[in-house]
C-alpha atoms as a PDB file:
ATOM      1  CA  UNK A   1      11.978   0.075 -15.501  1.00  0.00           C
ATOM      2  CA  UNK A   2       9.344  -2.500 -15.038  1.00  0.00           C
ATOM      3  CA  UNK A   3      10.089  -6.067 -13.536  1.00  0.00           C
ATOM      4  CA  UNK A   4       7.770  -9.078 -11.816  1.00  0.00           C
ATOM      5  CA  UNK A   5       4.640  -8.541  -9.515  1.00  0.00           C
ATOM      6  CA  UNK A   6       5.114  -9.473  -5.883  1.00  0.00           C
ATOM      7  CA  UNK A   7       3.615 -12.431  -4.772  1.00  0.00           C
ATOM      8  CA  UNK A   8       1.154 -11.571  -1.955  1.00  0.00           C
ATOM      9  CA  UNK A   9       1.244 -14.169   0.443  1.00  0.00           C
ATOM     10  CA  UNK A  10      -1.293 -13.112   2.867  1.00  0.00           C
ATOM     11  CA  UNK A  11      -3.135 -16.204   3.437  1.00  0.00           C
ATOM     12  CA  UNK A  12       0.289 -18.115   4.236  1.00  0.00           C
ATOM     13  CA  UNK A  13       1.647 -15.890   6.080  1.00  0.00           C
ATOM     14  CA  UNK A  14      -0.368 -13.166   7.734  1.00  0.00           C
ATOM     15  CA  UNK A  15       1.389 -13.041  10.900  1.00  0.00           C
ATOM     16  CA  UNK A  16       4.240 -11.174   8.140  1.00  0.00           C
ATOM     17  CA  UNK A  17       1.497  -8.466   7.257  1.00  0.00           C
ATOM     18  CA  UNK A  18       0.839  -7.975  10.834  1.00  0.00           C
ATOM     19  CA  UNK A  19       4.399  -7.693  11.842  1.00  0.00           C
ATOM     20  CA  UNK A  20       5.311  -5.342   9.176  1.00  0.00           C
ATOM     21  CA  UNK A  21       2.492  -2.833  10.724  1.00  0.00           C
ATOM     22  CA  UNK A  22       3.584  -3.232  13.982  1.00  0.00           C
ATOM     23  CA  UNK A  23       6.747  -2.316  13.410  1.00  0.00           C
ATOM     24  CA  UNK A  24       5.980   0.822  11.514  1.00  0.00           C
ATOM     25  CA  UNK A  25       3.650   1.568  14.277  1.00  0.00           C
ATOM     26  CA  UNK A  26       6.287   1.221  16.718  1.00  0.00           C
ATOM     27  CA  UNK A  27       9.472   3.066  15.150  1.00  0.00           C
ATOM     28  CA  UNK A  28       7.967   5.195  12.305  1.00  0.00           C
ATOM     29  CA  UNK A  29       8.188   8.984  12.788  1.00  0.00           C
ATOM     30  CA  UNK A  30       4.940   9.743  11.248  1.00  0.00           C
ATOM     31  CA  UNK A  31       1.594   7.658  11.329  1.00  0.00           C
ATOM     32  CA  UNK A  32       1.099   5.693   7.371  1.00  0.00           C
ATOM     33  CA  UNK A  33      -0.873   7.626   5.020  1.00  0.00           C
ATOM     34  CA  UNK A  34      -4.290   5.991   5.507  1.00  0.00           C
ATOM     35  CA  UNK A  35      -5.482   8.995   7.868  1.00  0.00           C
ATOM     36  CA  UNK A  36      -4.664  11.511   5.861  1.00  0.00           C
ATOM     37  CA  UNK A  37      -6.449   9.506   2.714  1.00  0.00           C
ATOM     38  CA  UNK A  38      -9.642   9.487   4.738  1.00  0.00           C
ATOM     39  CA  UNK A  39      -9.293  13.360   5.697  1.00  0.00           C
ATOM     40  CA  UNK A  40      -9.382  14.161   1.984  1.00  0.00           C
ATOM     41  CA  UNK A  41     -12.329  12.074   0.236  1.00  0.00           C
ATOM     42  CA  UNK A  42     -14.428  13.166   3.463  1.00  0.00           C
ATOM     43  CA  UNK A  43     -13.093  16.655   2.561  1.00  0.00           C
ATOM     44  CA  UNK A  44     -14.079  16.571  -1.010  1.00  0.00           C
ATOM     45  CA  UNK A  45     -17.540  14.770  -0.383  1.00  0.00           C
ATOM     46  CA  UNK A  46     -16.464  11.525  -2.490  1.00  0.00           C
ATOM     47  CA  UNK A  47     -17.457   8.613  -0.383  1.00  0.00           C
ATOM     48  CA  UNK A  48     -18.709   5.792  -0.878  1.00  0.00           C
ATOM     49  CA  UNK A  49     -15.011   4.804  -0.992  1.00  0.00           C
ATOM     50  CA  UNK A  50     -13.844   0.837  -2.372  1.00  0.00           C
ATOM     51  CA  UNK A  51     -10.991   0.767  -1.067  1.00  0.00           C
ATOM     52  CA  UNK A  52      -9.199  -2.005  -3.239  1.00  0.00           C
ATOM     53  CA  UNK A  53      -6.927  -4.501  -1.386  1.00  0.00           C
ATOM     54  CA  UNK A  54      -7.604  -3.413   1.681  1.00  0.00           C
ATOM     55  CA  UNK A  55      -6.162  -6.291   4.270  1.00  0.00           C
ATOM     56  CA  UNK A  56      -7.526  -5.999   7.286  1.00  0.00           C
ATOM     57  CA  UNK A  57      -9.236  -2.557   6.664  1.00  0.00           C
ATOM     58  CA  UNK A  58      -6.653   0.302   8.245  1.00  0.00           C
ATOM     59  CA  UNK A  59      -8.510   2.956   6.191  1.00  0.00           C
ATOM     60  CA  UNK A  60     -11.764   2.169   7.210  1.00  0.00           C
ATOM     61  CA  UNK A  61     -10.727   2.996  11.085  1.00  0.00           C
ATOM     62  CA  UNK A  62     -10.209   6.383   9.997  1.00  0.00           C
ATOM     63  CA  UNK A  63     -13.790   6.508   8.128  1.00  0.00           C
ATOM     64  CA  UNK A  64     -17.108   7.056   9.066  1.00  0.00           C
ATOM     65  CA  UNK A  65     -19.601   3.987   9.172  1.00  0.00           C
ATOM     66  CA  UNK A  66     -21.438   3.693   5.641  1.00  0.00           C
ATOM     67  CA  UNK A  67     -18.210   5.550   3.691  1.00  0.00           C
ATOM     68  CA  UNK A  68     -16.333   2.374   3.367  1.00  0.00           C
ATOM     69  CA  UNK A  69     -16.327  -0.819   1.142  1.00  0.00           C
ATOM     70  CA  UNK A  70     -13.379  -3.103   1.558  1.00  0.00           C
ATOM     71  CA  UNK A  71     -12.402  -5.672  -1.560  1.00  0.00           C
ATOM     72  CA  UNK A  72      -9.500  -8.175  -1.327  1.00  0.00           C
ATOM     73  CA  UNK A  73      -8.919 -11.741  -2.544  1.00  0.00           C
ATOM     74  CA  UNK A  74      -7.444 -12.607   0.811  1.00  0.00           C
ATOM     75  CA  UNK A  75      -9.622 -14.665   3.035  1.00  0.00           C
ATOM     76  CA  UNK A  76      -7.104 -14.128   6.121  1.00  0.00           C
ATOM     77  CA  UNK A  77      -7.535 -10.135   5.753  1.00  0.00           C
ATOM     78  CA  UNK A  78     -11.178 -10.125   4.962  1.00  0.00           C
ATOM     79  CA  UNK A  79     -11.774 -11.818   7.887  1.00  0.00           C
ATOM     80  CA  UNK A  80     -10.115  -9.233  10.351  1.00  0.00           C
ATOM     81  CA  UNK A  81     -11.466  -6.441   8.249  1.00  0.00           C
ATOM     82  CA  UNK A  82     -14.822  -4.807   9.525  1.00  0.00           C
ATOM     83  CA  UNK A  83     -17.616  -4.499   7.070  1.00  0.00           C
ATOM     84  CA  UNK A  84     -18.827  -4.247   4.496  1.00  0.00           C
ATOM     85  CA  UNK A  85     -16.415  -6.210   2.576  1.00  0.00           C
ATOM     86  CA  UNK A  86     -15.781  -8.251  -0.562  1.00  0.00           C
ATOM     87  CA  UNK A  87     -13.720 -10.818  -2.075  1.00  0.00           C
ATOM     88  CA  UNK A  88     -12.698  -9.850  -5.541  1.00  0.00           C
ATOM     89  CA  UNK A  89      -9.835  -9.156  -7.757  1.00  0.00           C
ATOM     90  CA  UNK A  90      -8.626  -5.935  -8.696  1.00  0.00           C
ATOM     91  CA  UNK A  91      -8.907  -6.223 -12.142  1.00  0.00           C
ATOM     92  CA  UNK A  92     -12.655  -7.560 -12.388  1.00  0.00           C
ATOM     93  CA  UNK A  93     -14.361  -5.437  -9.879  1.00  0.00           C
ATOM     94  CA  UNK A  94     -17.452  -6.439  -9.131  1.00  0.00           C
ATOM     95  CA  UNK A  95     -19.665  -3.312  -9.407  1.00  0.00           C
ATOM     96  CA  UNK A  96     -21.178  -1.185 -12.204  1.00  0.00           C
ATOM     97  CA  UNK A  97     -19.755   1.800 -13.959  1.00  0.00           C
ATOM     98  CA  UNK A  98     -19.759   5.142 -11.454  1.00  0.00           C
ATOM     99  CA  UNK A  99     -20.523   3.175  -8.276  1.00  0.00           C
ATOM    100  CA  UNK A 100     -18.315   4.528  -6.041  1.00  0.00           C
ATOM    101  CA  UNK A 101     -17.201   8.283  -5.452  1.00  0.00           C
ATOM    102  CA  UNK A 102     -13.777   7.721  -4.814  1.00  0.00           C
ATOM    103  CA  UNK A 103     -11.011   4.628  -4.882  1.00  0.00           C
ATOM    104  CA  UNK A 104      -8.111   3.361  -3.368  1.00  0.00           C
ATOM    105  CA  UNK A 105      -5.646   1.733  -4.034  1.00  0.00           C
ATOM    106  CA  UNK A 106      -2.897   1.508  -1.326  1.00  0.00           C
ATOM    107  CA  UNK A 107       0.241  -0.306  -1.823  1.00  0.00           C
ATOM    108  CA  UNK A 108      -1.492  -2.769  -3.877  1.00  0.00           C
ATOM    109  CA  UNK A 109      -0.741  -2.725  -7.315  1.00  0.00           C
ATOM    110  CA  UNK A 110       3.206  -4.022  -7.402  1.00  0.00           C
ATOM    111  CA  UNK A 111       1.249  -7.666  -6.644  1.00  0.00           C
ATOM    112  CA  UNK A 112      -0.478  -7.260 -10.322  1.00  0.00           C
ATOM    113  CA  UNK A 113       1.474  -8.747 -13.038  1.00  0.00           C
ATOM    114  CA  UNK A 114      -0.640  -5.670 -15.038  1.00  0.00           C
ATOM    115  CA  UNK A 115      -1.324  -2.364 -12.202  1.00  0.00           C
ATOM    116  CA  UNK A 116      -2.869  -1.385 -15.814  1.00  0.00           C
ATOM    117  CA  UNK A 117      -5.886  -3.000 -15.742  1.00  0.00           C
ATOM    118  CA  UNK A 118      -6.672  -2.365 -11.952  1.00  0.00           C
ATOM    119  CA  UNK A 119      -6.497   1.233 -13.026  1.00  0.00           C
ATOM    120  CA  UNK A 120      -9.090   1.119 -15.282  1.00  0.00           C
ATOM    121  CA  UNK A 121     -11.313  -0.904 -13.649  1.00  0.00           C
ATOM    122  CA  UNK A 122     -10.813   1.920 -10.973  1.00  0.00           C
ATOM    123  CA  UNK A 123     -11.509   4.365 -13.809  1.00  0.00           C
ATOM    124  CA  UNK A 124     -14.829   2.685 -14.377  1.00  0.00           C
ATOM    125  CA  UNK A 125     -16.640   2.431 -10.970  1.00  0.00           C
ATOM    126  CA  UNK A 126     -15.559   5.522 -10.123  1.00  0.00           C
ATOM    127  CA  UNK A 127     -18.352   8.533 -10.716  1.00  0.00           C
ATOM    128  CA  UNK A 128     -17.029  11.221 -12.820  1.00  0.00           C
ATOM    129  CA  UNK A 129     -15.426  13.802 -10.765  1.00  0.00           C
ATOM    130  CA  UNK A 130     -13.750  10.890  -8.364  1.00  0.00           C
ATOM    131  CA  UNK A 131     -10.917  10.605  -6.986  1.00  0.00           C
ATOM    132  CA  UNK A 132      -8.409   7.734  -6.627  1.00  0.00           C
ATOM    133  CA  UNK A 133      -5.921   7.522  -4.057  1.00  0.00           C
ATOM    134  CA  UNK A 134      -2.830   5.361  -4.897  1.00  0.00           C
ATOM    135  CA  UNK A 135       0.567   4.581  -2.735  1.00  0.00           C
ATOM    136  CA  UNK A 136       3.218   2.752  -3.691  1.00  0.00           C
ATOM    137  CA  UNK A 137       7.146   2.666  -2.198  1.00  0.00           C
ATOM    138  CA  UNK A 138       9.757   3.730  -4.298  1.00  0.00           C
ATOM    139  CA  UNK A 139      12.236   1.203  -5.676  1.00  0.00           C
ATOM    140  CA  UNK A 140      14.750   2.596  -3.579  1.00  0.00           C
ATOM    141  CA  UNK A 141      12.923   2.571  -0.633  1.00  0.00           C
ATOM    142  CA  UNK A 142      14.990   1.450   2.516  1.00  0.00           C
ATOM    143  CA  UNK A 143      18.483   1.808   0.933  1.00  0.00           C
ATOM    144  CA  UNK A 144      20.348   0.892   4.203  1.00  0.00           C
ATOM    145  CA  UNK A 145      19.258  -2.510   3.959  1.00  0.00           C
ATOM    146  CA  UNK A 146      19.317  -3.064  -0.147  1.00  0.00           C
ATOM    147  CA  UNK A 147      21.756  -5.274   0.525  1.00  0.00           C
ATOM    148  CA  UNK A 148      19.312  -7.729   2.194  1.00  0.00           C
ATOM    149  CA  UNK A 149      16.548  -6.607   0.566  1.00  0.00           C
ATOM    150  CA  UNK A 150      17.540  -6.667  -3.662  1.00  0.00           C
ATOM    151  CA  UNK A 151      16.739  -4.529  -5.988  1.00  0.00           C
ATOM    152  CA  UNK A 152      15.022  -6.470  -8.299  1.00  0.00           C
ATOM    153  CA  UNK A 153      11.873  -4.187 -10.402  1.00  0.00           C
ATOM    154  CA  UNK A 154       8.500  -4.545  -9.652  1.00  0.00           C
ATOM    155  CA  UNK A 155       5.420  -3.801 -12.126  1.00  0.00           C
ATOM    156  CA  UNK A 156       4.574  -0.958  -9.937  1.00  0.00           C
ATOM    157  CA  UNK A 157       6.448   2.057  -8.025  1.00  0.00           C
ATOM    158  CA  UNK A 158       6.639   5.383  -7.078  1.00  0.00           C
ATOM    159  CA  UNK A 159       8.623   5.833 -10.176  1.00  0.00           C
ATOM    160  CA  UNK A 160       6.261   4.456 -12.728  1.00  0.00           C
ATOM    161  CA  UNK A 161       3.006   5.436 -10.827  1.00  0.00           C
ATOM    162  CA  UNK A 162       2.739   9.486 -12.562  1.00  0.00           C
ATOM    163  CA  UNK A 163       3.147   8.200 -15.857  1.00  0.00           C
ATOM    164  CA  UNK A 164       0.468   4.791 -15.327  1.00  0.00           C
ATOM    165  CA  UNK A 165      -2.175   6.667 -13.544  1.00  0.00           C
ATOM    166  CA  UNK A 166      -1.803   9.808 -16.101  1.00  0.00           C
ATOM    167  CA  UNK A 167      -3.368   7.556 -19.083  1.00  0.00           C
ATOM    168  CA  UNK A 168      -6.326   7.401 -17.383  1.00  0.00           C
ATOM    169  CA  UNK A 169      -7.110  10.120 -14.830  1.00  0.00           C
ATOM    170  CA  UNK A 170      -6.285  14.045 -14.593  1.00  0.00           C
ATOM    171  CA  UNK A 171      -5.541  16.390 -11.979  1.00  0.00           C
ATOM    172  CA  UNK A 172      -2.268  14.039 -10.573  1.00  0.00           C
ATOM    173  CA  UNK A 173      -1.240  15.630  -7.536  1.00  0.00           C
ATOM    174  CA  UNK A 174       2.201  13.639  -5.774  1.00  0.00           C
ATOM    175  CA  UNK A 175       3.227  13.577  -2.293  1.00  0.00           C
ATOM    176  CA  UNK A 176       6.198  11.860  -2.469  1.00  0.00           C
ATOM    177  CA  UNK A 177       8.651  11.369   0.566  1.00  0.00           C
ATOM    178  CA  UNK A 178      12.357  10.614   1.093  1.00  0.00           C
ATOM    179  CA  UNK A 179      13.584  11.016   4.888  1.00  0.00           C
ATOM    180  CA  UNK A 180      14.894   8.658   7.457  1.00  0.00           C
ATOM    181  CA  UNK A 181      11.467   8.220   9.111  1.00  0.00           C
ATOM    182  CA  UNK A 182      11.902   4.704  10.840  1.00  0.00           C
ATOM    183  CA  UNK A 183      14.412   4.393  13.884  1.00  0.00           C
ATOM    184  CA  UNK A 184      15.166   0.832  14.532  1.00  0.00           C
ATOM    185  CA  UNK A 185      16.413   0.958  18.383  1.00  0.00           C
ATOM    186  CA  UNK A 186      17.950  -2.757  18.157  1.00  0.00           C
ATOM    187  CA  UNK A 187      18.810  -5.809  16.003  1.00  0.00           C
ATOM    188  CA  UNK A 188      15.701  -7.485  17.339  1.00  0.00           C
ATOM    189  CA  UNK A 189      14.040  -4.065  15.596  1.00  0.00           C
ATOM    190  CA  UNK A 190      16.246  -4.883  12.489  1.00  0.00           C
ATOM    191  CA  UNK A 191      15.362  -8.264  12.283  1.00  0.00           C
ATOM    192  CA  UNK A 192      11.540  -7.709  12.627  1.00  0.00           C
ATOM    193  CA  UNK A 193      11.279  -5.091   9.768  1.00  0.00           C
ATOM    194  CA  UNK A 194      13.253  -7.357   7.139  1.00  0.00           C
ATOM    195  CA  UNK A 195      10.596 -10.359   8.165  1.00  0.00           C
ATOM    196  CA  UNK A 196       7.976  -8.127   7.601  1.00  0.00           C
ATOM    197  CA  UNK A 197       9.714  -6.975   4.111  1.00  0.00           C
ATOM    198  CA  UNK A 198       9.328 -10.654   3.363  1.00  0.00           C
ATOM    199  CA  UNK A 199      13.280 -12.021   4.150  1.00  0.00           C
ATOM    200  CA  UNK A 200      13.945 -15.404   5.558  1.00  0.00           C
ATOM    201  CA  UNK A 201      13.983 -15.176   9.223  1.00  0.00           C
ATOM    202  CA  UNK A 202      17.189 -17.089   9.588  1.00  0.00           C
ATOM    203  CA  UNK A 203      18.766 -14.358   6.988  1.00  0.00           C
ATOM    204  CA  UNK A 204      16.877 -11.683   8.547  1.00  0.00           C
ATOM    205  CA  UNK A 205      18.998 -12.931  11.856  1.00  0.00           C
ATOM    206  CA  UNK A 206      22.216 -13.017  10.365  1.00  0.00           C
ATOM    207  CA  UNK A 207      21.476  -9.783   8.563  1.00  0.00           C
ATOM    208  CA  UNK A 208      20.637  -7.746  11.569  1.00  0.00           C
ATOM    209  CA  UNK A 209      23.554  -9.047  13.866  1.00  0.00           C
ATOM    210  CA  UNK A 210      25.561  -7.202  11.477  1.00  0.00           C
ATOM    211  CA  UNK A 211      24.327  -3.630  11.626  1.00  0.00           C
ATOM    212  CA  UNK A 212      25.172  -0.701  14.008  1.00  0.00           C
ATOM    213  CA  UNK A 213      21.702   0.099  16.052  1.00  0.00           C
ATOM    214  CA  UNK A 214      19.740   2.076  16.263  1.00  0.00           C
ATOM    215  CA  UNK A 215      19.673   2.061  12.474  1.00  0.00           C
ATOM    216  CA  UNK A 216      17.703   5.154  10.365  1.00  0.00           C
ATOM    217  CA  UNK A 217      15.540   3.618   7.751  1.00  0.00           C
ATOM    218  CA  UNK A 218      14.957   6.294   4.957  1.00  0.00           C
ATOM    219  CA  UNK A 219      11.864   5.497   3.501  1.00  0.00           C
ATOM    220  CA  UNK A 220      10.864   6.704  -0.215  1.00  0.00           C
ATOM    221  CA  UNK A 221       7.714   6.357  -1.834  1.00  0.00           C
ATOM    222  CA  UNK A 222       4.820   8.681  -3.245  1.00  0.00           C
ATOM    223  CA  UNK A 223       0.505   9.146  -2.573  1.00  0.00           C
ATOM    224  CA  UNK A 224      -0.833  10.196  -5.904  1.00  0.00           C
ATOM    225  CA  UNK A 225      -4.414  11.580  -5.694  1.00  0.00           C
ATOM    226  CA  UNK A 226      -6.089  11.605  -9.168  1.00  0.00           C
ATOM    227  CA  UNK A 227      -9.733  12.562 -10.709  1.00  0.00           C
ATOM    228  CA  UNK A 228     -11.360  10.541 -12.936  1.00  0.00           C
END
């Protein structure tokens, strides 16, 4: 299953971004994987990390200063992010072969019509013995509100991430998860997670009125840690 890239739309609407990571901040029952990312490339020793679309740099707060690059192509996150940081595109990274020890890619490359290339440019910066870090949801993430939401296929997801990453790097090892881990207490709470997923607000509304609250989210999605 492969389908369209998602257009990112983090320059025109940023306060969307924001409000999707509040409310995960608010009503998730574990903290996002960025902290535990950061625990494992300090672990292993592979820092510098470029850590590729980063918004408005969550893994970097969980970093030590000097073990962090940030790259994006959005102006609005850049410009919240701390430094260093880039603007650049994925797929033309704009550093030499084995500059970094370790990449990231976090929920980033279902807005490439081609993940593909991203991944080897990731391949090529990287030092041998690096590690990338990718997340990605799982196309059925959220099933209680895949009515709202669609179904339609993206270019990347938890699904096809194994079999992408494995044609260029070794050593996959998959966290994947599939629990009810966000507890919506209200329609309000309802409303402000479908904006965040990108739905019309007035749809959003209409979408939440008609729920029971407090609504369990199950959330699905995989972390895949590879070596170059």
């Amino acid at each position: 299953m492969t389908g369209d890239a998602l257009p990112p739309d983090y320059d025109e609407r940023p306060e969307r971004f924001r409000l999707a990571r509040a409310v995960l901040r608010e009503h998730a029952a574990r903290p996002d994987i960025h902290a535990d990312v950061a625990r494992r490339l300090l672990a292993e020793g592979v820092t510098p990390v470029l850590d590729v679309g980063c918004g408005e740099g969550e893994l970097a707060r969980h970093l030590p200063k000097g073990a962090w690059v940030g790259l994006d192509s959005s102006p609005a996150m850049l410009a919240a992010a701390p430094g260093p940081v880039i603007r650049g595109d994925a797929t033309a990274l704009p550093y030499p072969e084995g500059s970094f020890g370790s990449v990231a890619l976090l929920y980033v490359l279902y807005h490439l019509p081609e993940p593909d290339l991203a991944l080897a440019e990731a391949h090529r910066v990287l030092r041998p013995g690096g590690l990338l870090a990718v997340a990605a949801p799982s196309r059925h993430d959220s099933p209680e509100l895949s009515h709202v939401l669609g179904s339609a296929g993206l270019t990347f997801d938890a699904e096809l991430a194994p079999e992408l990453i494995g044609r260029r790097f070794g050593e996959l090892e998959i966290e994947s998860w599939d629990a009810p881990l966000v507890r919506l207490p209200s329609r309000d709470a309802v409303r402000d997670y479908l904006v965040g997923k990108g739905v019309d607000p007035g749809r959003a509304r209409e979408a939440a009125a008609a729920v029971d609250v407090p609504l369990d989210v199950t959330k699905r999605g995989a972390l895949i840690i590879a070596r170059r």
